[in-house]
PDB file of N, CA and C in Angstrom:
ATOM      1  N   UNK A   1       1.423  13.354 -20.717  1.00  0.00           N
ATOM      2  CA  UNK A   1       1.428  12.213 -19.831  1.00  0.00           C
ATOM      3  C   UNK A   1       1.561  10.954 -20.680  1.00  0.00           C
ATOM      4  N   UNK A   2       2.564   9.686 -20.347  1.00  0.00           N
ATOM      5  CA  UNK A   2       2.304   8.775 -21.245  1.00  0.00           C
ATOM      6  C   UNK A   2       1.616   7.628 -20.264  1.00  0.00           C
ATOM      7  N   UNK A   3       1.637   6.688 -21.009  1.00  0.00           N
ATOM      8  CA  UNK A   3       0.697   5.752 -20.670  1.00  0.00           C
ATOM      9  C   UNK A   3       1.862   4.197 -20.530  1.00  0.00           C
ATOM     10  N   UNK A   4       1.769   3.390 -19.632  1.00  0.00           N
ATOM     11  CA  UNK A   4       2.477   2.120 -19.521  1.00  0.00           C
ATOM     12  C   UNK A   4       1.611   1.031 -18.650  1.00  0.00           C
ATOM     13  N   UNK A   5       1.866   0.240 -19.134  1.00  0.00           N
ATOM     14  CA  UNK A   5       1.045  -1.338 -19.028  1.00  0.00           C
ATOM     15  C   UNK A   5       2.384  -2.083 -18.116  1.00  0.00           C
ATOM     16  N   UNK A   6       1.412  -2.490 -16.979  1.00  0.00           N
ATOM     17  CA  UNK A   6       1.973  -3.077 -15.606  1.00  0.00           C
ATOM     18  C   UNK A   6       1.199  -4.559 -15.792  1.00  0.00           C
ATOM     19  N   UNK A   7       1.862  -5.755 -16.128  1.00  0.00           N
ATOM     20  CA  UNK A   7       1.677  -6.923 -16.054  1.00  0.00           C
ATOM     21  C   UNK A   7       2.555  -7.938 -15.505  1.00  0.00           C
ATOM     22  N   UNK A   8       1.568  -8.981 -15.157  1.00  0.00           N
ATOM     23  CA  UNK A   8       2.132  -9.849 -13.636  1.00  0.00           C
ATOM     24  C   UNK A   8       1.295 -11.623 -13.551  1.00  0.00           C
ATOM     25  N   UNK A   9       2.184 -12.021 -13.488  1.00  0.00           N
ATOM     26  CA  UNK A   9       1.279 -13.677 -13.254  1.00  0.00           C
ATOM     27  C   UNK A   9       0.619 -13.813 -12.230  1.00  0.00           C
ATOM     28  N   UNK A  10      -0.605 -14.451 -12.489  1.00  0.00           N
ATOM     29  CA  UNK A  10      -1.393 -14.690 -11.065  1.00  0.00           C
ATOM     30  C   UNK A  10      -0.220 -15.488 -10.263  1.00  0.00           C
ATOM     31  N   UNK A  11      -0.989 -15.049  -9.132  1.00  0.00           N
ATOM     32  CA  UNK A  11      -0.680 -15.950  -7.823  1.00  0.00           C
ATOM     33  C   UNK A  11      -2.071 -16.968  -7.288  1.00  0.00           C
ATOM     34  N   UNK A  12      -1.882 -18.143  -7.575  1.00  0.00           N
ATOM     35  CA  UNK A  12      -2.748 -19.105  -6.885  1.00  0.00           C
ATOM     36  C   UNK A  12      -3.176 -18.570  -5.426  1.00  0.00           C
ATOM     37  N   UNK A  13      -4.384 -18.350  -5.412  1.00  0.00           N
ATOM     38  CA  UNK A  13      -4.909 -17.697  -3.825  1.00  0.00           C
ATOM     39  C   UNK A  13      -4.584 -16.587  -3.390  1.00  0.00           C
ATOM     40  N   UNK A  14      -4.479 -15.940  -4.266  1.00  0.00           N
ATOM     41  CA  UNK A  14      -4.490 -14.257  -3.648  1.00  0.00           C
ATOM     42  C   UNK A  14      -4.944 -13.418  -5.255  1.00  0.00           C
ATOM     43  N   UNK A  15      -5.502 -12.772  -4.369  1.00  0.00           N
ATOM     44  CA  UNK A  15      -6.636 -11.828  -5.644  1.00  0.00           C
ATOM     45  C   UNK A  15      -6.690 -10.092  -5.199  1.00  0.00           C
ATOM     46  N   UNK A  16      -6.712  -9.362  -6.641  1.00  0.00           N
ATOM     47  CA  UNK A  16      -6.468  -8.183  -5.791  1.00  0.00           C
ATOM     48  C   UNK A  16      -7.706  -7.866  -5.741  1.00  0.00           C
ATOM     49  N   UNK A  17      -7.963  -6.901  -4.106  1.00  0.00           N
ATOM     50  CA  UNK A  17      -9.223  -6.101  -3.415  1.00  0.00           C
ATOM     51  C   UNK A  17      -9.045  -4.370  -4.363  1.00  0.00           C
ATOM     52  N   UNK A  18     -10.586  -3.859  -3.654  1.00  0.00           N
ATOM     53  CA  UNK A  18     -10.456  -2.427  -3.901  1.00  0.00           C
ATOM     54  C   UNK A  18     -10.116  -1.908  -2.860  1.00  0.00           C
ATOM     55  N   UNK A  19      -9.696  -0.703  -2.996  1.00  0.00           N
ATOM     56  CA  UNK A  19      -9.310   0.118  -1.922  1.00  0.00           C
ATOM     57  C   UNK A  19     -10.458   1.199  -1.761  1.00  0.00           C
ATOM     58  N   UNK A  20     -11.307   0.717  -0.535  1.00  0.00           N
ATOM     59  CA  UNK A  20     -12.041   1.496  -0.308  1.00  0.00           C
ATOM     60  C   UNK A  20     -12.368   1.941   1.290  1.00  0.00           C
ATOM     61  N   UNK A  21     -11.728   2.791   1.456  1.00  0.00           N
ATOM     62  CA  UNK A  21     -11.361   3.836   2.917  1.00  0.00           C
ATOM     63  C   UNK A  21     -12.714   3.750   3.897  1.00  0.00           C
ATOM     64  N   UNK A  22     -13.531   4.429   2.793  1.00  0.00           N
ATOM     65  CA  UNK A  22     -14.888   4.892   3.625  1.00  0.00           C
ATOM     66  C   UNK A  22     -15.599   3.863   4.110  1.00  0.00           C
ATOM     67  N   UNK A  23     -15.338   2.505   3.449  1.00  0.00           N
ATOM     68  CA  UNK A  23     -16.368   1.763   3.808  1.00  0.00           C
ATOM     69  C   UNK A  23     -15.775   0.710   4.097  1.00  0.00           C
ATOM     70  N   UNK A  24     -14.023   0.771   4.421  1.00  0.00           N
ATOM     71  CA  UNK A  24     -13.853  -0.500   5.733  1.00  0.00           C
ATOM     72  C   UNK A  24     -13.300   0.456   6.983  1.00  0.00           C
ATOM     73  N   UNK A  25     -13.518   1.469   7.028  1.00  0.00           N
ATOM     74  CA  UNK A  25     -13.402   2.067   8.432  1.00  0.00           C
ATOM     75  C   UNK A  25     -11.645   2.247   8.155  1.00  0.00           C
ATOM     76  N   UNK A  26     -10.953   2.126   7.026  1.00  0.00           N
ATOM     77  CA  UNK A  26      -9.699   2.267   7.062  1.00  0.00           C
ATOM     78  C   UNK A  26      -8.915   3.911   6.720  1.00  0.00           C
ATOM     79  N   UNK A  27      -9.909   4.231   6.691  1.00  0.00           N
ATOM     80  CA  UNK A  27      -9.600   5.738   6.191  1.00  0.00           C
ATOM     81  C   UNK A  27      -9.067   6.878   7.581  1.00  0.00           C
ATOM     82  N   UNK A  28      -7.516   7.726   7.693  1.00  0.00           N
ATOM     83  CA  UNK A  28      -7.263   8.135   8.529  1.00  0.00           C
ATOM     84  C   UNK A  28      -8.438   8.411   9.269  1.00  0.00           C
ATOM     85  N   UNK A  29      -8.325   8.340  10.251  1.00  0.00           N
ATOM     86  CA  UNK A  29      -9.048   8.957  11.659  1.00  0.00           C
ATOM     87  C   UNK A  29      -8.776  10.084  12.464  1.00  0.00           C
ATOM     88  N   UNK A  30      -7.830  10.909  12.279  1.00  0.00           N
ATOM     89  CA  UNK A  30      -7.800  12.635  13.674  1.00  0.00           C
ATOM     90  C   UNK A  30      -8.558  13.284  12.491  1.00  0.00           C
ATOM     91  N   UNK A  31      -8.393  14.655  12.671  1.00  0.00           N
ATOM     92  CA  UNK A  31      -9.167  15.637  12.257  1.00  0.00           C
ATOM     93  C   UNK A  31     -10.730  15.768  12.078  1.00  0.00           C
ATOM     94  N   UNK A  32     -11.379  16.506  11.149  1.00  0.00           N
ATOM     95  CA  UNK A  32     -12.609  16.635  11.165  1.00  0.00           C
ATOM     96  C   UNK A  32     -12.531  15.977   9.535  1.00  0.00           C
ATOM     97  N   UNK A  33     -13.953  15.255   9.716  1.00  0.00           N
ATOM     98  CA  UNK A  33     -13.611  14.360   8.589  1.00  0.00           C
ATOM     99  C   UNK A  33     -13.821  14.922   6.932  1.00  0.00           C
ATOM    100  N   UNK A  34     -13.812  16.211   6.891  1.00  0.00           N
ATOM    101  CA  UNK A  34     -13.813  17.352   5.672  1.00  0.00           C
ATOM    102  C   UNK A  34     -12.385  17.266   5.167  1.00  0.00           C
ATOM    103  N   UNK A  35     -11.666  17.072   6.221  1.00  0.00           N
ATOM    104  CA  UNK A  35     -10.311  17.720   5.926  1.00  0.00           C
ATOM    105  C   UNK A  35      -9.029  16.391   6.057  1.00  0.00           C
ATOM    106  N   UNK A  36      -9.553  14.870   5.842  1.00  0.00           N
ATOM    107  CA  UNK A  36      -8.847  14.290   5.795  1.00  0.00           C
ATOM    108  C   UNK A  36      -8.607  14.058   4.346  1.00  0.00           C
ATOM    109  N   UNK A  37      -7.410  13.725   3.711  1.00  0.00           N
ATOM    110  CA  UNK A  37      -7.253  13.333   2.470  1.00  0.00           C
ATOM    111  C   UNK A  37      -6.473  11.781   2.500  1.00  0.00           C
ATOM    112  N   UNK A  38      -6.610  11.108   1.449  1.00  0.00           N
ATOM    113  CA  UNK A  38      -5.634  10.030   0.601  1.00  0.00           C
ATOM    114  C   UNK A  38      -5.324  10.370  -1.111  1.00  0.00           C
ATOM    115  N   UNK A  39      -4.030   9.879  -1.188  1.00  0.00           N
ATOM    116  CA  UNK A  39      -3.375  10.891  -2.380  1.00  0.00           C
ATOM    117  C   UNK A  39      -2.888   9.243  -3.031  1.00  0.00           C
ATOM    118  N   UNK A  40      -3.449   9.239  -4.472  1.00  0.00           N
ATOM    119  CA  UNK A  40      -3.093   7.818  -4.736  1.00  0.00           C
ATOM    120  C   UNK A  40      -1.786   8.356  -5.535  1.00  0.00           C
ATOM    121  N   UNK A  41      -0.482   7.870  -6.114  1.00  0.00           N
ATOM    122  CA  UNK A  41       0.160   8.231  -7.352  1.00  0.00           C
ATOM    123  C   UNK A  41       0.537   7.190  -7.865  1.00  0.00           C
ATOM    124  N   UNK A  42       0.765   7.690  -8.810  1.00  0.00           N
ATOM    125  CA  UNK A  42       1.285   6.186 -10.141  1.00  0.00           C
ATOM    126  C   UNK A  42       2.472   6.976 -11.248  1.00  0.00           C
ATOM    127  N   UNK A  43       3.550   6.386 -10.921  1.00  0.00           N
ATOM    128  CA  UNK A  43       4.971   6.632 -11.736  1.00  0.00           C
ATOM    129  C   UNK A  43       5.378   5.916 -11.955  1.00  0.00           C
ATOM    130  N   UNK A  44       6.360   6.095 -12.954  1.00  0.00           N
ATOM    131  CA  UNK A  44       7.393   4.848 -13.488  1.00  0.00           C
ATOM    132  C   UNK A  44       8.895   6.001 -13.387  1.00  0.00           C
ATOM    133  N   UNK A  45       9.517   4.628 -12.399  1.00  0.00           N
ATOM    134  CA  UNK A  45      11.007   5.336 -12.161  1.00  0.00           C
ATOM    135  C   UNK A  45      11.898   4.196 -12.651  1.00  0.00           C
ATOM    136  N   UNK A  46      12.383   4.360 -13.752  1.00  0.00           N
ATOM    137  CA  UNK A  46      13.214   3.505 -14.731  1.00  0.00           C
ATOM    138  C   UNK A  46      12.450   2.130 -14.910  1.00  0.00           C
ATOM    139  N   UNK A  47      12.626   1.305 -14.643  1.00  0.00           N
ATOM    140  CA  UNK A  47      12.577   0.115 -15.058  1.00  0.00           C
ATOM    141  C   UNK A  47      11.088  -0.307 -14.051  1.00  0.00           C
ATOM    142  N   UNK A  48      11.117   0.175 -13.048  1.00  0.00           N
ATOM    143  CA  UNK A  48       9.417  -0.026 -12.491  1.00  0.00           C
ATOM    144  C   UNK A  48       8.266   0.649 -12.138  1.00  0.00           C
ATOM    145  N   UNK A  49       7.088   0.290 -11.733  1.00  0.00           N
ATOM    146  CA  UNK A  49       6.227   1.197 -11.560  1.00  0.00           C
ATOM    147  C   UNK A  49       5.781   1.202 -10.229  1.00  0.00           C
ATOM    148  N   UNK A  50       5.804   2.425  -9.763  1.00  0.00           N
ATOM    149  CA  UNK A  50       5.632   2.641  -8.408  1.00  0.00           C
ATOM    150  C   UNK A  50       4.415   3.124  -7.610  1.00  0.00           C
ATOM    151  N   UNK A  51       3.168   3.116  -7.510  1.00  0.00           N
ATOM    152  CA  UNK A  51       2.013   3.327  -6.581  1.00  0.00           C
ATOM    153  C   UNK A  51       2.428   3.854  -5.159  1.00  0.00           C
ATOM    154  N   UNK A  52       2.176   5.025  -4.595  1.00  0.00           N
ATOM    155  CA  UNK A  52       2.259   5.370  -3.372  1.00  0.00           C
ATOM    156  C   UNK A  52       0.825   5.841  -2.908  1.00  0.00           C
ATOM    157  N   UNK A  53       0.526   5.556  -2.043  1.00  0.00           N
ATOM    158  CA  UNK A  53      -0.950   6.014  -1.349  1.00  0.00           C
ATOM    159  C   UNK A  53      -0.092   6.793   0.312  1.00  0.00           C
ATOM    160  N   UNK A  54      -0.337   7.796   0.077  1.00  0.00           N
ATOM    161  CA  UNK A  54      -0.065   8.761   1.355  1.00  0.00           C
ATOM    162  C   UNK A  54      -1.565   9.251   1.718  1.00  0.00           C
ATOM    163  N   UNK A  55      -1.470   9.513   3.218  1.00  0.00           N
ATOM    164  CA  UNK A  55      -2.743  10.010   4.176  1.00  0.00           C
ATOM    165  C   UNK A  55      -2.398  11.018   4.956  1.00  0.00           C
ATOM    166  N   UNK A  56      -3.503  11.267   5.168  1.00  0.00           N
ATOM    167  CA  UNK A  56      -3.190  12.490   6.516  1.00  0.00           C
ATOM    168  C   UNK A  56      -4.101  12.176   7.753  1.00  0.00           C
ATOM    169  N   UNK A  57      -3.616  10.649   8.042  1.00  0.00           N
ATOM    170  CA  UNK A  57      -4.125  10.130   9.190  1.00  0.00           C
ATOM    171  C   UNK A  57      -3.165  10.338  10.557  1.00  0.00           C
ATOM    172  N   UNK A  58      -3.067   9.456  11.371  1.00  0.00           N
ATOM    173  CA  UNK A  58      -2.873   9.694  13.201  1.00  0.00           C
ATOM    174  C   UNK A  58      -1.398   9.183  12.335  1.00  0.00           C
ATOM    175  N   UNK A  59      -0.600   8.467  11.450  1.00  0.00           N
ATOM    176  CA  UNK A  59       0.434   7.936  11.388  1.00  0.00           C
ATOM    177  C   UNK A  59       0.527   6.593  11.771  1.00  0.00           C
ATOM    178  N   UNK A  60       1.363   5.837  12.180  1.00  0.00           N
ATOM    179  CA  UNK A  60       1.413   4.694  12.848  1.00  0.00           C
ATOM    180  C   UNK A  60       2.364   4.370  14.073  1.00  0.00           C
ATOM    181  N   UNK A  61       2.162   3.969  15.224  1.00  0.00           N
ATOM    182  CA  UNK A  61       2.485   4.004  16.265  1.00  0.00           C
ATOM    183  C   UNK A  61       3.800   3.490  16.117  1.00  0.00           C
ATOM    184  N   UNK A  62       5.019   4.188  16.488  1.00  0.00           N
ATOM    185  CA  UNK A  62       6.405   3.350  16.799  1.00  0.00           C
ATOM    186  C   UNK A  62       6.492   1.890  16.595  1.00  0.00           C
ATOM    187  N   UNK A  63       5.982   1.767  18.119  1.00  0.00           N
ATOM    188  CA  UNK A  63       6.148   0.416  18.462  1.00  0.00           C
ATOM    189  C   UNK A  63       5.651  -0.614  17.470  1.00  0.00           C
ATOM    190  N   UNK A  64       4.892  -0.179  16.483  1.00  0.00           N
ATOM    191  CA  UNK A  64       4.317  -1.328  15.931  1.00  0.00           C
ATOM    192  C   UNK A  64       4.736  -1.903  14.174  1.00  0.00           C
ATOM    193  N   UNK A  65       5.271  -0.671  14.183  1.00  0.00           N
ATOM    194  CA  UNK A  65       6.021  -0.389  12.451  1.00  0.00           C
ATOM    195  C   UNK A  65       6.748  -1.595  12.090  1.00  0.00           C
ATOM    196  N   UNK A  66       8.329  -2.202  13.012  1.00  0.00           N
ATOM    197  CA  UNK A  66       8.673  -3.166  12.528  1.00  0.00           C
ATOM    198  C   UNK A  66       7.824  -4.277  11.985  1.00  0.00           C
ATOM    199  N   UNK A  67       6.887  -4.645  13.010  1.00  0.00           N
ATOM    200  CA  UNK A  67       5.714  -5.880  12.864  1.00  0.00           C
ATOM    201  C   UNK A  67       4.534  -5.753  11.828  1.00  0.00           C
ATOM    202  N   UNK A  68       4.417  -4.689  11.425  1.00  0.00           N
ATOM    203  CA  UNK A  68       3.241  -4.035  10.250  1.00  0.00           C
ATOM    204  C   UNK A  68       2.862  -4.921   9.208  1.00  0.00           C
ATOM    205  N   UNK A  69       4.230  -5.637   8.329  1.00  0.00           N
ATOM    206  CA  UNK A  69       3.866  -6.357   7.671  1.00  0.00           C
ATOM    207  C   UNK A  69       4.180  -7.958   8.152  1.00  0.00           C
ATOM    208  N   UNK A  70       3.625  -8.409   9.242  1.00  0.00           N
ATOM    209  CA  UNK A  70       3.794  -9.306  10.172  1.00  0.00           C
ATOM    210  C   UNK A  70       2.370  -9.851   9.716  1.00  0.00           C
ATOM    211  N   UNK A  71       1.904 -11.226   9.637  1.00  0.00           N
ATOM    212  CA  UNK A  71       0.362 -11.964   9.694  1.00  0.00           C
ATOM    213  C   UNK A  71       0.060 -11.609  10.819  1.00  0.00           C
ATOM    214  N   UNK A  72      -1.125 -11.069  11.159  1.00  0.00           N
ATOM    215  CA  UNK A  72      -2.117 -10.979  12.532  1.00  0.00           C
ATOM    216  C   UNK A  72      -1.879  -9.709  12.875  1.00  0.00           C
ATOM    217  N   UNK A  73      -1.031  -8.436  12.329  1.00  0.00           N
ATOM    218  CA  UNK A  73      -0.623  -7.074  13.128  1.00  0.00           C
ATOM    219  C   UNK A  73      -1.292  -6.377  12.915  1.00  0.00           C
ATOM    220  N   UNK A  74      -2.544  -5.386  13.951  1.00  0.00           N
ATOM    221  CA  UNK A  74      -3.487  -5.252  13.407  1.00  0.00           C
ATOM    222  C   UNK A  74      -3.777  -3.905  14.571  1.00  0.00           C
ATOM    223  N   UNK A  75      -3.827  -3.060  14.708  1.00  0.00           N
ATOM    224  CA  UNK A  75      -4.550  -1.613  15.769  1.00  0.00           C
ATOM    225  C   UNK A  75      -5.682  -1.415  15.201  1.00  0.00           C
ATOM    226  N   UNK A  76      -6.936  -1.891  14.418  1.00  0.00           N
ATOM    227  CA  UNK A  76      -7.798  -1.721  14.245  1.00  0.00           C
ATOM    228  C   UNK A  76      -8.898  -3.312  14.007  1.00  0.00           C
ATOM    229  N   UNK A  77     -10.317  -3.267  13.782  1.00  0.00           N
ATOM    230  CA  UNK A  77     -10.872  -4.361  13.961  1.00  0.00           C
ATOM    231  C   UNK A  77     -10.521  -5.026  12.581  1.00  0.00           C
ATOM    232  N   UNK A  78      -9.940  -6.159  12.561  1.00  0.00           N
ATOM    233  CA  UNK A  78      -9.574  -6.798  11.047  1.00  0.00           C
ATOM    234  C   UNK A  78      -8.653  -7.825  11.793  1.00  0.00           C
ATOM    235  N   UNK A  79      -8.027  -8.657  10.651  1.00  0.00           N
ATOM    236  CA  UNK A  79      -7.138  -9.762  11.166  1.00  0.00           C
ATOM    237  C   UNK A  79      -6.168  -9.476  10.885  1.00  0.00           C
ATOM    238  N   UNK A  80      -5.626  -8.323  10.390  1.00  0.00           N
ATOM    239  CA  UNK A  80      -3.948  -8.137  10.248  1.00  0.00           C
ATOM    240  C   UNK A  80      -3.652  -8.801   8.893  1.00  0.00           C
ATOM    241  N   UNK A  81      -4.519  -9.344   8.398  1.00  0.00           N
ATOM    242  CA  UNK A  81      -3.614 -10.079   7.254  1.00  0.00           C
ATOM    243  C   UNK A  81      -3.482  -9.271   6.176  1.00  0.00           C
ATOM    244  N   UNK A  82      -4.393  -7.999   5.970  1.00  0.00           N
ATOM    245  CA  UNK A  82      -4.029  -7.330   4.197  1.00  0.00           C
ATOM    246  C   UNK A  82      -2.882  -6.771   3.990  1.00  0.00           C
ATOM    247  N   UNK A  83      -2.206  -6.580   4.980  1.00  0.00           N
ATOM    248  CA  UNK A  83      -0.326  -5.999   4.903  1.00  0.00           C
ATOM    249  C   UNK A  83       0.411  -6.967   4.546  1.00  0.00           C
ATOM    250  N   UNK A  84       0.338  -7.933   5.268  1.00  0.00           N
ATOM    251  CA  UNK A  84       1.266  -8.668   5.111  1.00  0.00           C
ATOM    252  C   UNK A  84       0.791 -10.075   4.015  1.00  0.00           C
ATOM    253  N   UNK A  85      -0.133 -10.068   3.279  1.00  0.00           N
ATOM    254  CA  UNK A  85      -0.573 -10.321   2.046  1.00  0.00           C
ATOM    255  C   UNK A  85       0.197  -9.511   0.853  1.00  0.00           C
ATOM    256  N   UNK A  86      -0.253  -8.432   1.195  1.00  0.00           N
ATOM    257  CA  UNK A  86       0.130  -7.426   0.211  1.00  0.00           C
ATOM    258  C   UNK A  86       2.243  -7.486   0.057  1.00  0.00           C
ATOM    259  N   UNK A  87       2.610  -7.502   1.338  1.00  0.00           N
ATOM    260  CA  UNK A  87       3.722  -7.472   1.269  1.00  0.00           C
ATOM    261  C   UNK A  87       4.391  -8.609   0.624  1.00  0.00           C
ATOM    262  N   UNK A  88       3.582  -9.832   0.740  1.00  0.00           N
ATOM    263  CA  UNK A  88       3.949 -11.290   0.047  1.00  0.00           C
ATOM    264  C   UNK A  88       4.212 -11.056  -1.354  1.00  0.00           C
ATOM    265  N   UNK A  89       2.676 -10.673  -1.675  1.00  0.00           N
ATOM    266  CA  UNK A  89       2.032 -10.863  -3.277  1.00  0.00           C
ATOM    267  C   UNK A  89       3.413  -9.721  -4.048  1.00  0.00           C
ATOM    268  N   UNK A  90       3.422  -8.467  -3.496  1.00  0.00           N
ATOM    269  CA  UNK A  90       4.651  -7.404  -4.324  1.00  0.00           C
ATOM    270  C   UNK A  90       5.831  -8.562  -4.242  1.00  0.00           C
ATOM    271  N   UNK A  91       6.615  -9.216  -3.340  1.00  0.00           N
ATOM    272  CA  UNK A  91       7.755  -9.806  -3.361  1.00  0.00           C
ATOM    273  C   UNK A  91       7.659 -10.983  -4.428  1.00  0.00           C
ATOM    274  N   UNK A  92       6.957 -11.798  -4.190  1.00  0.00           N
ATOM    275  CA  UNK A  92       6.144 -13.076  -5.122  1.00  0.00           C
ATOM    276  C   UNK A  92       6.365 -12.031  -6.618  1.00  0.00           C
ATOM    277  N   UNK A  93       6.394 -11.078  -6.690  1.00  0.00           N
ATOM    278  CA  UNK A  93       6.405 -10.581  -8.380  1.00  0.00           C
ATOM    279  C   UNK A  93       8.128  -9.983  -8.244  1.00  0.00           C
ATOM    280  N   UNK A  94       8.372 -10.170  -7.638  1.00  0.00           N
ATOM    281  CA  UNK A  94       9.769  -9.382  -7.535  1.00  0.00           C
ATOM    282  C   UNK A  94       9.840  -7.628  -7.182  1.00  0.00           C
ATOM    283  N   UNK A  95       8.962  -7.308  -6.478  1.00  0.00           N
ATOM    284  CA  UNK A  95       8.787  -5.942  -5.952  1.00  0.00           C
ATOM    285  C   UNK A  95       9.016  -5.774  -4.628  1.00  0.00           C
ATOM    286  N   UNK A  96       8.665  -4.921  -4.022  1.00  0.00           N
ATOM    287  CA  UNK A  96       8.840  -4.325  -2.858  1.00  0.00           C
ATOM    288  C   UNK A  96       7.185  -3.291  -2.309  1.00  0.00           C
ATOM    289  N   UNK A  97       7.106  -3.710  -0.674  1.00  0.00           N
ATOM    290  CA  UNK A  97       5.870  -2.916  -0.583  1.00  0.00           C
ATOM    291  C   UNK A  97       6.776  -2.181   1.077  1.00  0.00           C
ATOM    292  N   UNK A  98       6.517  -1.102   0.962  1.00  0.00           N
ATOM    293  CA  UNK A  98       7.710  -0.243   2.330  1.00  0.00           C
ATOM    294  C   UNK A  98       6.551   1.323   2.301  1.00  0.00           C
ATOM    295  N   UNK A  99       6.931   1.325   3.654  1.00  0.00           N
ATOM    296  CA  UNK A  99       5.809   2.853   3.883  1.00  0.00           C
ATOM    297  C   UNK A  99       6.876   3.614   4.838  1.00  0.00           C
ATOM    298  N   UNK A 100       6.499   4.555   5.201  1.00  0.00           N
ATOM    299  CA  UNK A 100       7.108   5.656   5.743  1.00  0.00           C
ATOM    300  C   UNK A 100       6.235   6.526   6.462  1.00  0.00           C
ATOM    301  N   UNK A 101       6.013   6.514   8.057  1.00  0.00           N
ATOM    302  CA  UNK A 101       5.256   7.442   8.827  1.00  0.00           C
ATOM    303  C   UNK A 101       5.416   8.319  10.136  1.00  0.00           C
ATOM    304  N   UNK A 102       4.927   9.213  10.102  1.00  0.00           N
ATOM    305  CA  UNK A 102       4.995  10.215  11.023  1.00  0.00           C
ATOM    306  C   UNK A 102       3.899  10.669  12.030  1.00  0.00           C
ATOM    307  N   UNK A 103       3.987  10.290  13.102  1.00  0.00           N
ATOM    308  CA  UNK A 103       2.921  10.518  14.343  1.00  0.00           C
ATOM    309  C   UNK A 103       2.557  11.719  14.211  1.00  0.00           C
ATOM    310  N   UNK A 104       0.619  11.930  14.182  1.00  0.00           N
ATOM    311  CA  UNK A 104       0.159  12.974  13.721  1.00  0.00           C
ATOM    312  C   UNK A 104       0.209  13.514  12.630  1.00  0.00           C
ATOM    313  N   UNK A 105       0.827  13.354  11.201  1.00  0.00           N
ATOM    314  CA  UNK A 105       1.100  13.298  10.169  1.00  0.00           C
ATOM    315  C   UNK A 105       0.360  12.401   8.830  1.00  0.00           C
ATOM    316  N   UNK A 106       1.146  11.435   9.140  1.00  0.00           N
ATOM    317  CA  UNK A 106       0.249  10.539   8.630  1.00  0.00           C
ATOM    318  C   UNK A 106       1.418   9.245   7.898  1.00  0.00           C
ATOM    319  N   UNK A 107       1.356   8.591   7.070  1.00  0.00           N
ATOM    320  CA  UNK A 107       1.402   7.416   6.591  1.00  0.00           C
ATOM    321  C   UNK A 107       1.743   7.385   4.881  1.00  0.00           C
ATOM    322  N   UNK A 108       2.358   7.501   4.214  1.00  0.00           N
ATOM    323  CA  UNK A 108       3.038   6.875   2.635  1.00  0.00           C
ATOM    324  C   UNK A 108       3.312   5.243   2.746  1.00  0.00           C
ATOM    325  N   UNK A 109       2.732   4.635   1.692  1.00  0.00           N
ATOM    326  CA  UNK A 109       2.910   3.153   1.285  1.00  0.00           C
ATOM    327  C   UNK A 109       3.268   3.184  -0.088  1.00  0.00           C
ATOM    328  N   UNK A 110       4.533   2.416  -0.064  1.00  0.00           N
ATOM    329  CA  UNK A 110       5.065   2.496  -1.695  1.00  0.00           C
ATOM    330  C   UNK A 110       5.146   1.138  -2.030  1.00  0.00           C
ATOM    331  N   UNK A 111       4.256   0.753  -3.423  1.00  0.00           N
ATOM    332  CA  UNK A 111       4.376  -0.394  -4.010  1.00  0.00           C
ATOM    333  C   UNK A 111       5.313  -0.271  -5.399  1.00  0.00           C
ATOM    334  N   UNK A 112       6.613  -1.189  -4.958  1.00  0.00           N
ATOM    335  CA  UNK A 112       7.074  -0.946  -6.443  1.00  0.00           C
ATOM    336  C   UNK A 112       6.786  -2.183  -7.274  1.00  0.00           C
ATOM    337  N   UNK A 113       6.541  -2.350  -7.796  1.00  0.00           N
ATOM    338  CA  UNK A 113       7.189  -3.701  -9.378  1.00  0.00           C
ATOM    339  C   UNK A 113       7.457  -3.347 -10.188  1.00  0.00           C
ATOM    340  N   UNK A 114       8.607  -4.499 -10.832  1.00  0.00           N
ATOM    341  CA  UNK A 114       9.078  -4.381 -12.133  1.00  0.00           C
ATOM    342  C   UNK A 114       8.105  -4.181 -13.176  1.00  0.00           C
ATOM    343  N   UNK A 115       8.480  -3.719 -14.076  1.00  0.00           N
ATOM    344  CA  UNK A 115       7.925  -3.172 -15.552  1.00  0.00           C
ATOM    345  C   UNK A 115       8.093  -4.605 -15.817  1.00  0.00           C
ATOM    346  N   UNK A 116       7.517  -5.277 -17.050  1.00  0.00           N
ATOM    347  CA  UNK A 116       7.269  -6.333 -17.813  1.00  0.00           C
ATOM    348  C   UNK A 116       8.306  -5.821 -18.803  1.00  0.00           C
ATOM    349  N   UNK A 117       9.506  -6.652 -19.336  1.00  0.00           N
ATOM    350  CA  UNK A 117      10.367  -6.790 -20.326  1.00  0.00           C
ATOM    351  C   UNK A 117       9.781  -6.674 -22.044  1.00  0.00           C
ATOM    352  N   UNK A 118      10.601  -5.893 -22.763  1.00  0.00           N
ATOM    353  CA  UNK A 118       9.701  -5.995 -24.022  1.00  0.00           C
ATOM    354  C   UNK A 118      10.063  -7.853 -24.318  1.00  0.00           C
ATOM    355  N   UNK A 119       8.634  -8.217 -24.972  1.00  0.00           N
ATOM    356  CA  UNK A 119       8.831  -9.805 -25.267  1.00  0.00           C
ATOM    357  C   UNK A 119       8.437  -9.651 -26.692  1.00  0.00           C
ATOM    358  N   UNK A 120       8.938  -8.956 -27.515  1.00  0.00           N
ATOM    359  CA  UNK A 120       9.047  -8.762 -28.942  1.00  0.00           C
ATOM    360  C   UNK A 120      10.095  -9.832 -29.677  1.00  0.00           C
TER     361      UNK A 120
END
């Protein structure tokens, strides 16, 4: 396995959170709760590094996917804003944040950014 260093300029007013499922109620919801999983990964595909967090939650409803990373879009108690934060802050570095889901299935979120240039 090798090892690579992902660096990035702050952004004035936005700071990164933890990701923690169990204890903002964000963690899929069907099944019995033994048998739900989240699968973090971390790759580098040429020139960037890519984070995907897939679930084996309810998925996300049709209707609401275009608007997901919309301010205020929200099917659960929260203000909608950590998507479409998140979707800012990846672009603001020159990345991309895009998910992919399936009703009853569940949910993939892919964060890409660029690799940092050698500055040798």
């Amino acid at each position: 396995m090798s090892e690579s260093t992902v660096t990035a300029d702050p952004i004035p007013g936005f700071a990164l959170t933890k990701i923690d499922c169990a204890d903002t109620g964000s963690a899929p919801s069907t099944g019995d709760p033994g048998t739900r999983t989240a699968t973090i990964r971390l790759e580098r595909e040429g020139d960037w590094a890519v984070t995907s967090i897939t679930d084996t939650g309810d998925g996300i409803d049709p209707s609401i996917r275009k608007h997901l990373f919309e301010p205020f879009t929200t099917t659960k108690d929260g203000t909608g804003l950590g998507l479409a934060a998140s979707f800012e802050i990846a672009r603001a570095h020159g990345g991309d944040l895009s998910f992919v889901s399936s009703l009853g299935t569940g949910s993939t979120f892919v964060l890409k950014l660029p690799l940092a240039g050698d500055e040798s």
